[in-house]
Protein backbone atom coordinates (compact mmCIF):
# COMPACT_ATOMS: atom_id res chain seq x y z
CA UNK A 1 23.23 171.89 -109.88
CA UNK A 2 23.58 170.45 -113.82
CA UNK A 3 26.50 173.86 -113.95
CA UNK A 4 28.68 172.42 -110.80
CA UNK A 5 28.13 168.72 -112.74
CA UNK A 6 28.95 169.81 -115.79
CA UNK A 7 31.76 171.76 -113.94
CA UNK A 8 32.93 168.81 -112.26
CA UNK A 9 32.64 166.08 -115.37
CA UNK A 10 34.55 168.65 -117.26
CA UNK A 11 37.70 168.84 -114.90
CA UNK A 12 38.11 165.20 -114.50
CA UNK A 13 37.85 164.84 -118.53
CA UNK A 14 40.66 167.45 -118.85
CA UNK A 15 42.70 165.66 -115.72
CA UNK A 16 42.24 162.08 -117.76
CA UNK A 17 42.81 163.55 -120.95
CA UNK A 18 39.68 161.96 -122.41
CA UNK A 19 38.83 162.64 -125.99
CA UNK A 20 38.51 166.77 -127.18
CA UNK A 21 39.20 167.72 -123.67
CA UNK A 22 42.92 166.76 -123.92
CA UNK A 23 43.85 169.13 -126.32
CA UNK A 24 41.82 172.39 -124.42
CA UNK A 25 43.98 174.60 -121.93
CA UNK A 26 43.35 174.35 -118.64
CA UNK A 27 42.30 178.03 -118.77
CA UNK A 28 39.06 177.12 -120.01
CA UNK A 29 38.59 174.86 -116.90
CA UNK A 30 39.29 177.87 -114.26
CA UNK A 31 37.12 180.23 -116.50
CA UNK A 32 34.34 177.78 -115.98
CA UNK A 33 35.05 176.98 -112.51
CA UNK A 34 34.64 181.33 -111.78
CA UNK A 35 31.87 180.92 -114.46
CA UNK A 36 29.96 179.03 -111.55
CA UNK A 37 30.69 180.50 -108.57
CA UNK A 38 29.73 183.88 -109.78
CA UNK A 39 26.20 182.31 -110.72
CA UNK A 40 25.39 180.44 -107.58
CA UNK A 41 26.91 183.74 -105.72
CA UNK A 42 25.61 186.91 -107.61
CA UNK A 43 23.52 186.06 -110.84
CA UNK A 44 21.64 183.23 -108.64
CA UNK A 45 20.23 185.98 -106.38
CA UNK A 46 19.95 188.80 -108.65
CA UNK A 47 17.50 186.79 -109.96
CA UNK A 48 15.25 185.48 -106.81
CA UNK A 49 16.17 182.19 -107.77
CA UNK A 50 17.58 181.28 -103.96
CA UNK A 51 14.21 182.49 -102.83
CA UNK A 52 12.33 180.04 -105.25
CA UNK A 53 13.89 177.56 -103.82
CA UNK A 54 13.16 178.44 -100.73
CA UNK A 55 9.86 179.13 -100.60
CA UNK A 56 9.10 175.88 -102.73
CA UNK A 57 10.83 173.68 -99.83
CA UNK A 58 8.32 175.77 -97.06
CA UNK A 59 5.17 175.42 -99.01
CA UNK A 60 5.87 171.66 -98.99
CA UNK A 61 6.78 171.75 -95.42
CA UNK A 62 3.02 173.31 -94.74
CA UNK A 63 1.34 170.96 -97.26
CA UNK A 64 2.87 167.86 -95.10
CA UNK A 65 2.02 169.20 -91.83
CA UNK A 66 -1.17 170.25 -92.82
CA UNK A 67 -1.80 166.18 -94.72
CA UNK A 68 -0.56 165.05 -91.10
CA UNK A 69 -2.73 166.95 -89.46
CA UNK A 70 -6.45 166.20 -91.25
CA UNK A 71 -4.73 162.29 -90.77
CA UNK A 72 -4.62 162.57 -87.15
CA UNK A 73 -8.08 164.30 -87.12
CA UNK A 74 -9.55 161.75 -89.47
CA UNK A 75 -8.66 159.13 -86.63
CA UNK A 76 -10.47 160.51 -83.86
């Protein structure tokens, strides 16, 4: 996410001509722009970092069913 940012902050620098940025070809830009979409699309899941991800969001799916659940039975 801090790559498409940076990606993004970048290109609107170069489009506003703000400071260094003004002076750098617009080359550089579309280098970075493949620059990210061959990490999120190859290096991303060469990696297992997609799977990370993943698996982080379903073990804190389980851990707030599960905190639901003793809740409920807790009431009873």
């Amino acid at each position: 996410m801090i790559l498409i940012i940076l990606t993004v902050t970048l290109t609107l620098m170069k489009y506003l001509e703000v400071s260094f940025m003004a002076n750098i070809s617009w080359w550089w830009i579309i280098a970075l722009f493949g620059f990210t979409f061959v990490w999120f699309e190859f290096f991303e899941r060469v990696l297992g970092l997609d799977k990370k991800k993943a698996h982080a969001k379903f073990e804190k799916m389980q851990k707030e069913r599960a905190r639901k659940t003793f809740e409920k039975s807790k009431g009873k």
